[in-house]
Protein backbone atom coordinates (compact mmCIF):
# COMPACT_ATOMS: atom_id res chain seq x y z
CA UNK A 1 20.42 56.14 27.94
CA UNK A 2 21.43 57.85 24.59
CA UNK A 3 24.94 59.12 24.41
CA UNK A 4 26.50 61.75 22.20
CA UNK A 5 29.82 59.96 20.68
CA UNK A 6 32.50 59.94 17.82
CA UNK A 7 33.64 56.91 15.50
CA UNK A 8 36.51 57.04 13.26
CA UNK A 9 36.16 61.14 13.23
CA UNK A 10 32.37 60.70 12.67
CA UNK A 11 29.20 61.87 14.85
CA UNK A 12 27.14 58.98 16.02
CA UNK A 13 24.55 58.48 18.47
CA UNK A 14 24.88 55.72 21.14
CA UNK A 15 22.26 53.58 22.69
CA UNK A 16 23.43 52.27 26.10
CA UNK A 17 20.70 49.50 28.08
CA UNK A 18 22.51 47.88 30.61
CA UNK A 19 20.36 45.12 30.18
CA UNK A 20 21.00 44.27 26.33
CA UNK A 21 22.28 41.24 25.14
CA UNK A 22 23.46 42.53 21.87
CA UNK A 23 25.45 45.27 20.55
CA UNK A 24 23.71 46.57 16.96
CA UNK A 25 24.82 49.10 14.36
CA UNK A 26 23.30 50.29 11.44
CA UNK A 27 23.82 49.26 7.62
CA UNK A 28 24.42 52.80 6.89
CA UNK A 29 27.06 53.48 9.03
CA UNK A 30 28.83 50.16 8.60
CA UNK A 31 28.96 51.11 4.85
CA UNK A 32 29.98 54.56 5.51
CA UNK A 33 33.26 53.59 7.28
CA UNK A 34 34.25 51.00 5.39
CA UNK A 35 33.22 47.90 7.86
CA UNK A 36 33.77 44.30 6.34
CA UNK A 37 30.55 42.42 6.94
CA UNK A 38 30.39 38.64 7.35
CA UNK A 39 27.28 37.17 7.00
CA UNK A 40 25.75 34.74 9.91
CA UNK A 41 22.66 32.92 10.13
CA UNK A 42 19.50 34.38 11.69
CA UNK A 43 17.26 34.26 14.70
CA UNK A 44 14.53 36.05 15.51
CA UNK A 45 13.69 38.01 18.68
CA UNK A 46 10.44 38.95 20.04
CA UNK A 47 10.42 42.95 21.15
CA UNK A 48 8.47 44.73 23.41
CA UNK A 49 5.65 45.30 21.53
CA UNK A 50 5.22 41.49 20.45
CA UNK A 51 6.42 41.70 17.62
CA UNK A 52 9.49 39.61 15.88
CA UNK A 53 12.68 40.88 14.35
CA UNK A 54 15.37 39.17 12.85
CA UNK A 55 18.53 39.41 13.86
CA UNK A 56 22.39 37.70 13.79
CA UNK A 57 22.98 35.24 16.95
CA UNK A 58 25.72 36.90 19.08
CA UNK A 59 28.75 36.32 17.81
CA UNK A 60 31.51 36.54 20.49
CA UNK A 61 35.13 36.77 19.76
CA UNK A 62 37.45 38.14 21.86
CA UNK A 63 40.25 38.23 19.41
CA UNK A 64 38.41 39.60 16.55
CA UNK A 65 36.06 41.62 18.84
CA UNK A 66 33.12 41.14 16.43
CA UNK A 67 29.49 42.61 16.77
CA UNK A 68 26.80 41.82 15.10
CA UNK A 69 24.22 44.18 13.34
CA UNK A 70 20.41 44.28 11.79
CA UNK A 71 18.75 46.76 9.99
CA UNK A 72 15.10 47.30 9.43
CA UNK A 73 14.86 45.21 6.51
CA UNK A 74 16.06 41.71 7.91
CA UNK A 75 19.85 42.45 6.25
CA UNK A 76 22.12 40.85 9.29
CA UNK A 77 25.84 40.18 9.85
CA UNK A 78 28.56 40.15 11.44
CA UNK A 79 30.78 43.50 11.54
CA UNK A 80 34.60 43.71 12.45
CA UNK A 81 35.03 45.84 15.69
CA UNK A 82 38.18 47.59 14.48
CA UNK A 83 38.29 49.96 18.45
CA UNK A 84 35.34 50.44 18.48
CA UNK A 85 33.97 50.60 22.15
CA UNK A 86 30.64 50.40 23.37
């Protein structure tokens, strides 16, 4: 399902599949508002079309309330949450 939303004043879109394991935002936006990125080491995921991406593992803390993000050319980490809700 894609979702209209706003972030920090900012239009975004929002992918929602109930049946994800991970939570993903791009390098672009990260950058643009300011995220602090911690880096984390990678694992790979097969997608749909057989192919393999890289990606952070999950990283799940419920004080920090990190997620983790990928873009399309292998860059992963781990992003601080700071409200955001998905």
């Amino acid at each position: 399902m894609k979702l209209k939303g706003k972030l920090f004043d900012r239009d975004i879109l929002l992918l929602i599949d109930s049946g994800a394991n991970h939570n993903f935002i791009s390098q672009r936006l990260v950058t643009e508002l300011g995220l602090t990125v911690y880096q984390t080491k990678t694992s790979f995921v097969r997608l749909g079309d057989g192919n393999q991406s890289g990606l952070s593992r999950p990283q799940q803390s419920h004080d920090s309330g990190q997620i983790s993000h990928s873009d399309d050319r292998g860059t992963t980490g781990r992003t601080q949450r700071r409200h955001l809700l998905f």
